[in-house]
N, C-alpha and C. Protein backbone atom coordinates (compact mmCIF):
# COMPACT_ATOMS: atom_id res chain seq x y z
N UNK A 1 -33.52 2.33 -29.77
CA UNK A 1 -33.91 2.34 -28.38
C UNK A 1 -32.65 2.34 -27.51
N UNK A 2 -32.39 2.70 -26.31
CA UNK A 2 -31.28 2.78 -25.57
C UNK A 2 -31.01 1.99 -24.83
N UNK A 3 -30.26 1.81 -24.27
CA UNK A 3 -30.18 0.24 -23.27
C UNK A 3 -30.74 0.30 -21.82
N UNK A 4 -31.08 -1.01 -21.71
CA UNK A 4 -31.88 -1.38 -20.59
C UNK A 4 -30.91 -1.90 -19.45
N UNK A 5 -31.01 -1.65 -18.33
CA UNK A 5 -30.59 -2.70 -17.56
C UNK A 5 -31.47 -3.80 -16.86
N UNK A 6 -31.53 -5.21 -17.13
CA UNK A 6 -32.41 -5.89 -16.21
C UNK A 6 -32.03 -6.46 -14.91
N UNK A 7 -32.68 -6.69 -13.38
CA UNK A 7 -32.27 -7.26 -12.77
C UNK A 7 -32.57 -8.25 -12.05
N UNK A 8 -32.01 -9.44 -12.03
CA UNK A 8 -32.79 -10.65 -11.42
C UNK A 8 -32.37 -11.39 -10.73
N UNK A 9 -32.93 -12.22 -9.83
CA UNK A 9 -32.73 -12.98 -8.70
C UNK A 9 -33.27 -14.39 -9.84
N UNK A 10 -31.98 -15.14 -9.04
CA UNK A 10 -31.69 -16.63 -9.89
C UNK A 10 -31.46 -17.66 -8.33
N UNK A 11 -32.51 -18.65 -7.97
CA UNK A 11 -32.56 -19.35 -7.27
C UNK A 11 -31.50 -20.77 -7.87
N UNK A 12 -30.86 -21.73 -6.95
CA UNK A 12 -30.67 -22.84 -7.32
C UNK A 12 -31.46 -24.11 -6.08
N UNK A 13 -31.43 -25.26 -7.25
CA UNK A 13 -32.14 -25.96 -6.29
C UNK A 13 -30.82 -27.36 -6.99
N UNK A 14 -30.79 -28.31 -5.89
CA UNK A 14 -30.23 -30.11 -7.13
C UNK A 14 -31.34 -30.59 -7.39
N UNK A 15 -30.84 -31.40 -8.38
CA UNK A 15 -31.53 -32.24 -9.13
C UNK A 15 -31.23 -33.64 -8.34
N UNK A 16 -31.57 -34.86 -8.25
CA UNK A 16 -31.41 -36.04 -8.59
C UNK A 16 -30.29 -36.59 -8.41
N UNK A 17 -29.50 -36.29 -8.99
CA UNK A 17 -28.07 -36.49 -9.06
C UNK A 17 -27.09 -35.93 -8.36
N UNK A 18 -27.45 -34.96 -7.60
CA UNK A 18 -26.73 -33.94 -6.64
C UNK A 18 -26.01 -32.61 -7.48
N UNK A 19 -26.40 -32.70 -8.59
CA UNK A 19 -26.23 -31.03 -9.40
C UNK A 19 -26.76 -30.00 -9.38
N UNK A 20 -26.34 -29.10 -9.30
CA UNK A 20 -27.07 -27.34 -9.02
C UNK A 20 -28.00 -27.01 -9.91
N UNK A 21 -29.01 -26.89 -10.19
CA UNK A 21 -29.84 -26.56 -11.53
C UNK A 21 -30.81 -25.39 -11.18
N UNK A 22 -30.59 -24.29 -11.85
CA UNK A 22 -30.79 -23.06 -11.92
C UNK A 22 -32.66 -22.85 -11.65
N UNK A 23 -33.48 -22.54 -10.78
CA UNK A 23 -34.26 -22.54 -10.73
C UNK A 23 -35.10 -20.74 -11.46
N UNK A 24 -36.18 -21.01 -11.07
CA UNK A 24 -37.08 -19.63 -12.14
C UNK A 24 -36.35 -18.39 -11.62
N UNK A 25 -36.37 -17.73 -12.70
CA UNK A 25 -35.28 -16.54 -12.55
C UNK A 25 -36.38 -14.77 -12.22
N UNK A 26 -36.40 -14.42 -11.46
CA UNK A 26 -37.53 -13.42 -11.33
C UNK A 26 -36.64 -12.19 -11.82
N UNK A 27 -37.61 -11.12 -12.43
CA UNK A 27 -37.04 -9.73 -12.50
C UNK A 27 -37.19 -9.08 -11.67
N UNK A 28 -36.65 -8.02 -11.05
CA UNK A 28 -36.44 -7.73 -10.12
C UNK A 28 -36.38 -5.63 -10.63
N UNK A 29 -37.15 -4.97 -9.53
CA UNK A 29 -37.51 -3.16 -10.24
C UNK A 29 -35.68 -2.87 -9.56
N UNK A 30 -34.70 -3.34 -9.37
CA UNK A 30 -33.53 -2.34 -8.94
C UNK A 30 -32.40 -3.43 -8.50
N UNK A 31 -31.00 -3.33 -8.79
CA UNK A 31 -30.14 -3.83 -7.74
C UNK A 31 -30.66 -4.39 -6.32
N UNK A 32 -30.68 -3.60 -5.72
CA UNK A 32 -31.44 -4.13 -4.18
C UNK A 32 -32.07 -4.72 -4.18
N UNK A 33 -33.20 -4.70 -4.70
CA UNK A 33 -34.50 -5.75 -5.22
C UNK A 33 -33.91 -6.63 -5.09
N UNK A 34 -33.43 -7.28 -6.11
CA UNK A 34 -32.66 -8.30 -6.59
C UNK A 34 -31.32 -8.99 -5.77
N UNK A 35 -30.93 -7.94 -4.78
CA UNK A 35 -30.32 -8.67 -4.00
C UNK A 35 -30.79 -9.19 -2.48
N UNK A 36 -31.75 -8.60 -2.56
CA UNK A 36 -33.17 -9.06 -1.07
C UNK A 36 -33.69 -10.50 -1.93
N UNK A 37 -33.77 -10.27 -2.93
CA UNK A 37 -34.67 -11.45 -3.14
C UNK A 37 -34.00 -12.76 -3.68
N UNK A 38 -32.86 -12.44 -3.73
CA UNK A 38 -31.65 -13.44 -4.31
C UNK A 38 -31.25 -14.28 -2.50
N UNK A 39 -31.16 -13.35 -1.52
CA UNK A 39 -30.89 -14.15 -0.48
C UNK A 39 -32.08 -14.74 -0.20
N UNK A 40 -33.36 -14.13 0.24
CA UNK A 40 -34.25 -14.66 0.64
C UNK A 40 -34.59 -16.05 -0.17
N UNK A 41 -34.66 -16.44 -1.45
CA UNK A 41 -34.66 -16.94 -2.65
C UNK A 41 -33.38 -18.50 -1.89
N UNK A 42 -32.16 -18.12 -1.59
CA UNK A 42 -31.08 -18.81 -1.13
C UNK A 42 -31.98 -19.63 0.09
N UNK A 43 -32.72 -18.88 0.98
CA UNK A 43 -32.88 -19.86 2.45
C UNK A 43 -33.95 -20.65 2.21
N UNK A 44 -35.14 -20.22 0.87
CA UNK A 44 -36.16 -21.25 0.69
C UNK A 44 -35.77 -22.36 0.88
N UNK A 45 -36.83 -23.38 1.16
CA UNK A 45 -37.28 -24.98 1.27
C UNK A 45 -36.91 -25.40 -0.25
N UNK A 46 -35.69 -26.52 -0.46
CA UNK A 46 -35.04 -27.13 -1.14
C UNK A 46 -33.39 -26.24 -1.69
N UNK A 47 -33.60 -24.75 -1.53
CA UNK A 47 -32.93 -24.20 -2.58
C UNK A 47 -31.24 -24.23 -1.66
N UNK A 48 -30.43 -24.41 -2.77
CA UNK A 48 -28.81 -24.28 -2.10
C UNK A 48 -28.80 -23.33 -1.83
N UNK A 49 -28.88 -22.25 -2.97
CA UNK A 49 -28.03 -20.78 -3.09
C UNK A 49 -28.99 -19.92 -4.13
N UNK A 50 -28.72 -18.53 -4.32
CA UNK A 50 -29.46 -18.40 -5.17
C UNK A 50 -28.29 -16.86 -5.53
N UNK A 51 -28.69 -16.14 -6.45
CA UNK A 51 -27.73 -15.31 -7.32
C UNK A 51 -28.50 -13.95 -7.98
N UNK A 52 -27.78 -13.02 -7.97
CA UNK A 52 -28.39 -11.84 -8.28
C UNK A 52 -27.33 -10.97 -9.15
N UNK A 53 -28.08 -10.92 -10.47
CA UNK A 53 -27.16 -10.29 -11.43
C UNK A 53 -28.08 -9.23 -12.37
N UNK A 54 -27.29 -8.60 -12.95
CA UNK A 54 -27.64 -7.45 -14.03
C UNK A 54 -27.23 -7.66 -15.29
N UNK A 55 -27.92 -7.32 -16.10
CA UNK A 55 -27.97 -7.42 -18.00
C UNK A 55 -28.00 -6.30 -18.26
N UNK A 56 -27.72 -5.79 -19.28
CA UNK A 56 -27.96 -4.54 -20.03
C UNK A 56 -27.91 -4.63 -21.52
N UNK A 57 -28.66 -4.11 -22.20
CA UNK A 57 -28.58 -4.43 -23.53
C UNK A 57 -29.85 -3.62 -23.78
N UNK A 58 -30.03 -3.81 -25.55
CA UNK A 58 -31.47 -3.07 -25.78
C UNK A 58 -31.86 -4.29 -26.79
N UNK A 59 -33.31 -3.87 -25.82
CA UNK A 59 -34.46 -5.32 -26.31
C UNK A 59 -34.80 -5.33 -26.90
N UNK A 60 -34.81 -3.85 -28.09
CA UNK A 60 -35.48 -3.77 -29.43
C UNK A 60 -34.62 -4.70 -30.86
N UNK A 61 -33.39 -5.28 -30.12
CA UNK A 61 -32.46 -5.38 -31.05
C UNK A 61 -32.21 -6.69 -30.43
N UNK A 62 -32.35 -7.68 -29.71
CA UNK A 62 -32.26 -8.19 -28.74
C UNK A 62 -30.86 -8.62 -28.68
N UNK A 63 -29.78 -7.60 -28.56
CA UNK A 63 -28.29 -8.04 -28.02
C UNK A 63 -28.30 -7.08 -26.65
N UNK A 64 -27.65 -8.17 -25.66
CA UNK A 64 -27.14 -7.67 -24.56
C UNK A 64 -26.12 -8.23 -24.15
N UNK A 65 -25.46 -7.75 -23.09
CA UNK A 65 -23.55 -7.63 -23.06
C UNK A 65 -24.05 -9.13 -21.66
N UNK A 66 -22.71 -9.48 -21.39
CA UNK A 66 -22.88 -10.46 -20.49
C UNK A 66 -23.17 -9.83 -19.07
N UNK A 67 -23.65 -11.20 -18.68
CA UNK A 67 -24.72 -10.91 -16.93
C UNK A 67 -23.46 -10.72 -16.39
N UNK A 68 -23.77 -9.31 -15.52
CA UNK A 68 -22.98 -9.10 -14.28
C UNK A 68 -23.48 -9.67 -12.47
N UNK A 69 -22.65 -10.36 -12.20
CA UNK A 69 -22.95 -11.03 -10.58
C UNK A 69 -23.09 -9.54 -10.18
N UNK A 70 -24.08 -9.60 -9.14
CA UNK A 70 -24.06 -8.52 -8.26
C UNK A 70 -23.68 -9.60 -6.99
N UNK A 71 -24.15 -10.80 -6.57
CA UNK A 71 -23.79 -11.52 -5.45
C UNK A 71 -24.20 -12.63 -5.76
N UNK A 72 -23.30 -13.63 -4.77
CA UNK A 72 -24.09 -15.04 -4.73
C UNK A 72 -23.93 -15.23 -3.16
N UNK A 73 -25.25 -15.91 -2.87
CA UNK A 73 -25.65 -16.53 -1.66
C UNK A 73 -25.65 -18.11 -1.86
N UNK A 74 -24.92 -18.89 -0.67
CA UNK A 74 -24.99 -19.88 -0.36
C UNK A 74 -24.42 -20.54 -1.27
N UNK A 75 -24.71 -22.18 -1.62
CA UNK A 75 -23.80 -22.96 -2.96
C UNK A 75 -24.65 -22.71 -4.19
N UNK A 76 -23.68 -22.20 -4.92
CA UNK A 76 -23.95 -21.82 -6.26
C UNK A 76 -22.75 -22.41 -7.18
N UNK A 77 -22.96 -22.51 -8.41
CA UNK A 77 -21.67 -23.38 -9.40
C UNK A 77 -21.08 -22.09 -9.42
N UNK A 78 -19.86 -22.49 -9.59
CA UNK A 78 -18.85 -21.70 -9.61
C UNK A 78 -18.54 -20.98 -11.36
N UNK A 79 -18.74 -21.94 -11.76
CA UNK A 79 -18.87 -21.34 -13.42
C UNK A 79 -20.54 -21.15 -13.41
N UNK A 80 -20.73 -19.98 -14.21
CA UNK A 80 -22.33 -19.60 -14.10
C UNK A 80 -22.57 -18.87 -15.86
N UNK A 81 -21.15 -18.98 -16.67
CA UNK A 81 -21.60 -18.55 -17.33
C UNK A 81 -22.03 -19.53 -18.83
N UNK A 82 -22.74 -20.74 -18.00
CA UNK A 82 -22.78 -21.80 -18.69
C UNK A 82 -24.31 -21.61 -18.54
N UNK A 83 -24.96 -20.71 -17.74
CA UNK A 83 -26.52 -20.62 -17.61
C UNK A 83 -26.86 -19.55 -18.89
């Protein structure tokens, strides 16, 4: 199968403790998508910041290369590739 690209909008919200914790991650049909819905996603009720990146890989095999940031809105951790 050939490779896919996926794209998704990644909300953050804190926890408790005042840490960033990655909230539900939506897929998203395009880049743009995903970067409309990554800000909008950022100004919700509780959320810091939220993040919009791309995967590519093929799902039949399930390896894919690491998430590319397309953007981050608002406070987001600075290391992200711990998600």
């Amino acid at each position: 199968m050939a490779d896919v690209t996926y794209y998704v909008a990644l909300p953050f919200v804190q926890d408790d403790d005042g840490t960033p914790v990655a909230g539900n991650a939506e897929e998203c049909q395009s880049s743009a998508v995903a970067l409309r819905r990554a800000e909008t996603m950022s100004r919700m009720p509780g959320s810091i910041g939220a993040v919009a990146f791309s995967r590519t890989g093929d799902p039949a095999i399930g390896e894919f290369g690491d998430a590319k940031l397309l953007r981050a809105f608002g406070k987001v951790p600075e290391d992200l590739g711990t998600l």
